[in-house]
C-alpha atoms as a PDB file:
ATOM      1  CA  UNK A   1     -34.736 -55.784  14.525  1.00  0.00           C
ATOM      2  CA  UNK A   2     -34.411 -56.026  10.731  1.00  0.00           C
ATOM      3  CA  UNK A   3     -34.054 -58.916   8.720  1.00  0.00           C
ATOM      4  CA  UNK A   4     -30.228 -59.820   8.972  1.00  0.00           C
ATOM      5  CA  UNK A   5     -27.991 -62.482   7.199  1.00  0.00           C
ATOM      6  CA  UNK A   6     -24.186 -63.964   8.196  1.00  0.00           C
ATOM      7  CA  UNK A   7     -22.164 -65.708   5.223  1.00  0.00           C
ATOM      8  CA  UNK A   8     -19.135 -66.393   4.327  1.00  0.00           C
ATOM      9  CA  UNK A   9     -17.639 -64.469   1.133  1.00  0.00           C
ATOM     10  CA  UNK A  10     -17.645 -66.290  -2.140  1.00  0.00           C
ATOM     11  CA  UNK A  11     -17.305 -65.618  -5.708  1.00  0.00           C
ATOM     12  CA  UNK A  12     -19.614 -62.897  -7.205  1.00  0.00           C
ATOM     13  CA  UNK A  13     -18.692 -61.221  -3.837  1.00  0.00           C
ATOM     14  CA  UNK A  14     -15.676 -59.192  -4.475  1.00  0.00           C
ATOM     15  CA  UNK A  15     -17.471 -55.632  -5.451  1.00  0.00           C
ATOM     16  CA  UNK A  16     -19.190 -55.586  -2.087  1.00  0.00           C
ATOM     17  CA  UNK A  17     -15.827 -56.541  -0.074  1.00  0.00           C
ATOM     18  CA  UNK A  18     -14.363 -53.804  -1.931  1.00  0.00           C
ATOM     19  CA  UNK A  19     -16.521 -51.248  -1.055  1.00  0.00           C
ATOM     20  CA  UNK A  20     -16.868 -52.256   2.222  1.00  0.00           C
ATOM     21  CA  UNK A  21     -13.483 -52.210   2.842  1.00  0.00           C
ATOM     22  CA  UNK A  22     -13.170 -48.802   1.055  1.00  0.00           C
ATOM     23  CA  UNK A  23     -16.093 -47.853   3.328  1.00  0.00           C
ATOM     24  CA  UNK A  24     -13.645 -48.548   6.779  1.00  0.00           C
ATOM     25  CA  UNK A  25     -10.981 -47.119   5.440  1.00  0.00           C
ATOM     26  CA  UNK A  26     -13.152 -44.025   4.753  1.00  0.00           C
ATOM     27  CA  UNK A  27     -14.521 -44.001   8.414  1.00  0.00           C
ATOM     28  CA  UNK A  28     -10.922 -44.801   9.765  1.00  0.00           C
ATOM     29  CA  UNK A  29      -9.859 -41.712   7.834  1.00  0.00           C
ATOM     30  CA  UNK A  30      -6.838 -44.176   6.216  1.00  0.00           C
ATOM     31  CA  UNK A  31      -8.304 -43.809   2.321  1.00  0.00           C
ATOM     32  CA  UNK A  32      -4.306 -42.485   1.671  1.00  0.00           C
ATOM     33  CA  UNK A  33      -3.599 -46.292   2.348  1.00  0.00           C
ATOM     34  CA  UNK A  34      -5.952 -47.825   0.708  1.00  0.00           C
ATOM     35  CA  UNK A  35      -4.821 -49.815  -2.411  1.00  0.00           C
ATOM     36  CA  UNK A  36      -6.824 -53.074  -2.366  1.00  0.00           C
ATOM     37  CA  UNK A  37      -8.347 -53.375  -5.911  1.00  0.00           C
ATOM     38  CA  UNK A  38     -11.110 -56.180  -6.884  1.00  0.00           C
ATOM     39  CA  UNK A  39      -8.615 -58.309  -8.280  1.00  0.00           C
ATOM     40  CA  UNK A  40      -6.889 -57.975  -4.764  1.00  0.00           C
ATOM     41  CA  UNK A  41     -10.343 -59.439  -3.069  1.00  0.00           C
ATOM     42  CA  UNK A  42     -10.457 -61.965  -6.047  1.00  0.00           C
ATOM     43  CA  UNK A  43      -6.872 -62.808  -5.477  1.00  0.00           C
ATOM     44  CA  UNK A  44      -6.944 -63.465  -1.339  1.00  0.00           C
ATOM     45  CA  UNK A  45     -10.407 -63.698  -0.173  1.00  0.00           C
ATOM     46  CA  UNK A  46     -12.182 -65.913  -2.980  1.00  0.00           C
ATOM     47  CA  UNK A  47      -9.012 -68.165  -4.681  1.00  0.00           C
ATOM     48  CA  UNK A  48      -8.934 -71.825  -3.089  1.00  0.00           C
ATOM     49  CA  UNK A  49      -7.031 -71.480  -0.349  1.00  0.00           C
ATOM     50  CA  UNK A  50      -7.751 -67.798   1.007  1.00  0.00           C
ATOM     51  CA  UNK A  51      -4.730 -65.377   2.729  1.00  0.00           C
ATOM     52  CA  UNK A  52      -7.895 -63.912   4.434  1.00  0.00           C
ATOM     53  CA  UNK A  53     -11.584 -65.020   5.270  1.00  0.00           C
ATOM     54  CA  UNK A  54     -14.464 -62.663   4.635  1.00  0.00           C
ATOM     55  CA  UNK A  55     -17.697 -62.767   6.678  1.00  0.00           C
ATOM     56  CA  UNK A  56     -20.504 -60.595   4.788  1.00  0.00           C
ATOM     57  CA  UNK A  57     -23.681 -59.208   6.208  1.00  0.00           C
ATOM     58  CA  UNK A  58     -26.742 -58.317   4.666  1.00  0.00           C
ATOM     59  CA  UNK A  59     -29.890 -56.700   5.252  1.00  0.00           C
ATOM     60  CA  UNK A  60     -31.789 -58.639   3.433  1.00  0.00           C
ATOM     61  CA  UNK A  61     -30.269 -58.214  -0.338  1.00  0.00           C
ATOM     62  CA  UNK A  62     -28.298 -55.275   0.538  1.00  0.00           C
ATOM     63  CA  UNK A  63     -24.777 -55.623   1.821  1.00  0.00           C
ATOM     64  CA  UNK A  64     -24.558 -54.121   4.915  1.00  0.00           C
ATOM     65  CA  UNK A  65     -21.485 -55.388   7.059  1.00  0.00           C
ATOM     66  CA  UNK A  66     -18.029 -57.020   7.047  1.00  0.00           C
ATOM     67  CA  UNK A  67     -15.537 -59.158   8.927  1.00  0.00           C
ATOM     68  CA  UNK A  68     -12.265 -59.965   7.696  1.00  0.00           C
ATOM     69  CA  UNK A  69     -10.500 -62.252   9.957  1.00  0.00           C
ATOM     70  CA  UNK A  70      -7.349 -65.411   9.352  1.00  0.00           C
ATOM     71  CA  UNK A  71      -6.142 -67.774  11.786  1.00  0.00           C
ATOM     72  CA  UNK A  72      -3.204 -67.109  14.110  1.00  0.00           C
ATOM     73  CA  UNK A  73      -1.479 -69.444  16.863  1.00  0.00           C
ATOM     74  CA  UNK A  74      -1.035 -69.020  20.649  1.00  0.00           C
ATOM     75  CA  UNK A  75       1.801 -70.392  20.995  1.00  0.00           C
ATOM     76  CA  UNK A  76       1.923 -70.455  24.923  1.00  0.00           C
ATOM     77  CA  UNK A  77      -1.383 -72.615  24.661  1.00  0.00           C
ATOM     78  CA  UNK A  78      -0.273 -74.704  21.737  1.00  0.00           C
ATOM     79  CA  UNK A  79      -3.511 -73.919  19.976  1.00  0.00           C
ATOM     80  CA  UNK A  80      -5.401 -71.553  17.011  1.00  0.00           C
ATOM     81  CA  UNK A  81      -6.269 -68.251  17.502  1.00  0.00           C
ATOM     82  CA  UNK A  82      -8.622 -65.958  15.449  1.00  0.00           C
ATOM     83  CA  UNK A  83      -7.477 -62.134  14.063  1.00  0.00           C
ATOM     84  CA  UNK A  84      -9.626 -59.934  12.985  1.00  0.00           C
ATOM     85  CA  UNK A  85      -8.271 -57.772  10.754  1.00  0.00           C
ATOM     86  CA  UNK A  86     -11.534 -55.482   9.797  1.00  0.00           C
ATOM     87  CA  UNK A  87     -14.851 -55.431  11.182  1.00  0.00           C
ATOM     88  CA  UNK A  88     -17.087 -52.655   9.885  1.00  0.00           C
ATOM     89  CA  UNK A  89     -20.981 -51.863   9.794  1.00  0.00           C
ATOM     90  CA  UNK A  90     -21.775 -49.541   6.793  1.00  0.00           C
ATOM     91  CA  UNK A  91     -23.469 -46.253   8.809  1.00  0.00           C
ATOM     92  CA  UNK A  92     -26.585 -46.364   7.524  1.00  0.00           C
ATOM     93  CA  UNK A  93     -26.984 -49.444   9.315  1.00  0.00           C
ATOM     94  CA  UNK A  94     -25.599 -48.934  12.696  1.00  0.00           C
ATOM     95  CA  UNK A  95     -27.251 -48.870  15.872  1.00  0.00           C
ATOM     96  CA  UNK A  96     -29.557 -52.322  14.763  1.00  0.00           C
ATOM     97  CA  UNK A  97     -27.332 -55.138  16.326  1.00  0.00           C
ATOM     98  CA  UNK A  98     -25.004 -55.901  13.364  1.00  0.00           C
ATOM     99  CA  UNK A  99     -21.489 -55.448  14.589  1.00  0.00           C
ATOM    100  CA  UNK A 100     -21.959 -57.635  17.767  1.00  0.00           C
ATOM    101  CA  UNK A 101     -23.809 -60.442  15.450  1.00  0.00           C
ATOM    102  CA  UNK A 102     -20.583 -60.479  13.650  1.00  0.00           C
ATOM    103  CA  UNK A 103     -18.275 -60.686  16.345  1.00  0.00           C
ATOM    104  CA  UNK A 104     -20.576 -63.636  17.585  1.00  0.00           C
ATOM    105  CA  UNK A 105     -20.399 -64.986  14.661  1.00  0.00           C
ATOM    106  CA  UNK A 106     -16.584 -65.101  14.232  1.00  0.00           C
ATOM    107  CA  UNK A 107     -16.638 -66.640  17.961  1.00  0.00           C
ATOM    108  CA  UNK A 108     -18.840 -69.598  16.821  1.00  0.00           C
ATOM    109  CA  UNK A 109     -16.351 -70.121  13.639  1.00  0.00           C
ATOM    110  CA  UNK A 110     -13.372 -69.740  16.817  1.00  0.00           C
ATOM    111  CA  UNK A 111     -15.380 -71.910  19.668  1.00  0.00           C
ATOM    112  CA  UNK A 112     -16.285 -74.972  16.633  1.00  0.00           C
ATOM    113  CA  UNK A 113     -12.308 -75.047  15.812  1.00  0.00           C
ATOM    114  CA  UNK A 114     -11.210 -74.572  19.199  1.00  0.00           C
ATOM    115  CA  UNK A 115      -9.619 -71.218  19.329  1.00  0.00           C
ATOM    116  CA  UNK A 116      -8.700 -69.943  22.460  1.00  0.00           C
ATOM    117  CA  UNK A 117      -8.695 -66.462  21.865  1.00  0.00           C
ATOM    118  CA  UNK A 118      -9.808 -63.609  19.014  1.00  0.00           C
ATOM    119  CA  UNK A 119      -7.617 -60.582  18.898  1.00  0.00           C
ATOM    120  CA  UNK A 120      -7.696 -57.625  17.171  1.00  0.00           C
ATOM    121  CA  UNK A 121      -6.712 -53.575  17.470  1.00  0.00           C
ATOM    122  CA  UNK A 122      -8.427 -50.583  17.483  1.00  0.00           C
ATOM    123  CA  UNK A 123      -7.149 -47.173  16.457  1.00  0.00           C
ATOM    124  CA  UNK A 124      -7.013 -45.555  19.347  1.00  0.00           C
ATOM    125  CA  UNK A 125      -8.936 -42.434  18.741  1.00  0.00           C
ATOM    126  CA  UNK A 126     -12.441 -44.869  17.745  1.00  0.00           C
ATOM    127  CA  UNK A 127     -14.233 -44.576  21.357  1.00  0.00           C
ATOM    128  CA  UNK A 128     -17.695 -45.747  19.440  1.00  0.00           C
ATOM    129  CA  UNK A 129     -15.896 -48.924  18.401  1.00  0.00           C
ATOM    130  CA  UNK A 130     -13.964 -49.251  21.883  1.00  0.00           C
ATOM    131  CA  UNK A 131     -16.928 -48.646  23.710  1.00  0.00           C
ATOM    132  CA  UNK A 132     -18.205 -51.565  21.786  1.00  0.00           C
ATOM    133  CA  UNK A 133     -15.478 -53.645  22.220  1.00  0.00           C
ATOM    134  CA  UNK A 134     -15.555 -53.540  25.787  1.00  0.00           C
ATOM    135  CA  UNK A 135     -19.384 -53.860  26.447  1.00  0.00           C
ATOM    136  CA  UNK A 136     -18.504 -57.146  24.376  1.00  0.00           C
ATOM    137  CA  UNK A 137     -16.084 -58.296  27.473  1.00  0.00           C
ATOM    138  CA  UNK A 138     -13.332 -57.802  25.414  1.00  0.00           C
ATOM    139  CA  UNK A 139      -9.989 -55.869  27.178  1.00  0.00           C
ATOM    140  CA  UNK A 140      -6.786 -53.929  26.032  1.00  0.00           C
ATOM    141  CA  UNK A 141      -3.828 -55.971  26.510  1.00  0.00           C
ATOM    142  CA  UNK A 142      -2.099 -54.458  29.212  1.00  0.00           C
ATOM    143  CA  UNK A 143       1.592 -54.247  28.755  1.00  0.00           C
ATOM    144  CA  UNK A 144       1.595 -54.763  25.226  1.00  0.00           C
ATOM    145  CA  UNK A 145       2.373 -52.456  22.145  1.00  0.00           C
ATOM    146  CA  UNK A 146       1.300 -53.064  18.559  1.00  0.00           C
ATOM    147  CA  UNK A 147       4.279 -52.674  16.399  1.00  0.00           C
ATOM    148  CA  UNK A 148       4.789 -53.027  13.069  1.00  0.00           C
ATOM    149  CA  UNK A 149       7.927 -53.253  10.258  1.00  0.00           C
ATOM    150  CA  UNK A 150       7.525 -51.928   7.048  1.00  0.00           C
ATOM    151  CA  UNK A 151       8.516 -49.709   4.114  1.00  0.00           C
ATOM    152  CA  UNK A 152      12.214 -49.077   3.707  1.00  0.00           C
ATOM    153  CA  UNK A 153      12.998 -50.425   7.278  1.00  0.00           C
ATOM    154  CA  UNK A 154      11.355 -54.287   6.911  1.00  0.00           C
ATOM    155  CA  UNK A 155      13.888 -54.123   3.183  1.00  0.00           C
ATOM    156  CA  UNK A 156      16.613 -52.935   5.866  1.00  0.00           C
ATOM    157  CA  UNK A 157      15.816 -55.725   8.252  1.00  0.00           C
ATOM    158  CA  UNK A 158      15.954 -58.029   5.611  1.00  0.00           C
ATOM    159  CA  UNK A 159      19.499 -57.332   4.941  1.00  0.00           C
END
């Protein structure tokens, strides 16, 4: 296995988050919805108190991986959850063990703050990535559906 790093994002960080990101949204065939600029990383991921948490990997110097992830609440257990919002392993360096080192890595930061859960969706058309997901343990919540507000219809609700 190569020589592999885990850290959390910081300042001097925000070109590799944004390509990276630009990366997934690449792979995930999304780049029409892709707006995040550096200042946007600056802004939310490196400022004081961060909207969203970044988890960077490296092979050795070279920036290899992401996590993006922010705490939620489980309200039925009355305690913190974890989201992850993007996980992504640049191609070049798939297939060596990096994507389930940073899923066990976000479950470390979850387990030390005593998180019962991580969530997170996957478009369903990935199989690699579900694949993954489930040789991880991980399972589709039955009798749920992922639905979202936005556009003209969240300014409509907010009427």
């Amino acid at each position: 296995m190569s020589t592999f790093s885990i850290r959390k994002a910081r300042p001097g960080d925000e070109d590799a988050i944004h390509a990276l990101l630009h990366g997934l949204a690449e792979y995930e065939k999304l780049l029409w919805r892709f707006y995040v600029t550096r200042e946007d990383v600056v802004r939310d991921y490196l400022c004081d108190d961060p909207l969203i948490h970044g988890e960077l990997l490296f092979e050795g110097e070279t920036p290899a991986g992401l996590a993006t992830w922010f705490w939620t609440y489980a309200g039925f257990a009355a305690k913190r959850g974890l989201y992850i919002e993007d996980l992504f392993v640049l191609p070049q360096f798939r297939g060596r063990g990096y994507g389930k080192a940073l899923v066990a890595h976000l479950a470390g930061i979850a387990a030390r703050s005593g998180a019962v859960r991580i969530d997170w969706n996957v478009l369903d058309w990935n199989k690699p990535s579900i694949d993954f997901y489930e040789s991880l343990g991980a399972r589709p919540q039955e009798g749920s559906l992922y639905y979202r507000l936005e556009g003209e219809a969240m300014k409509k609700a907010a009427q």
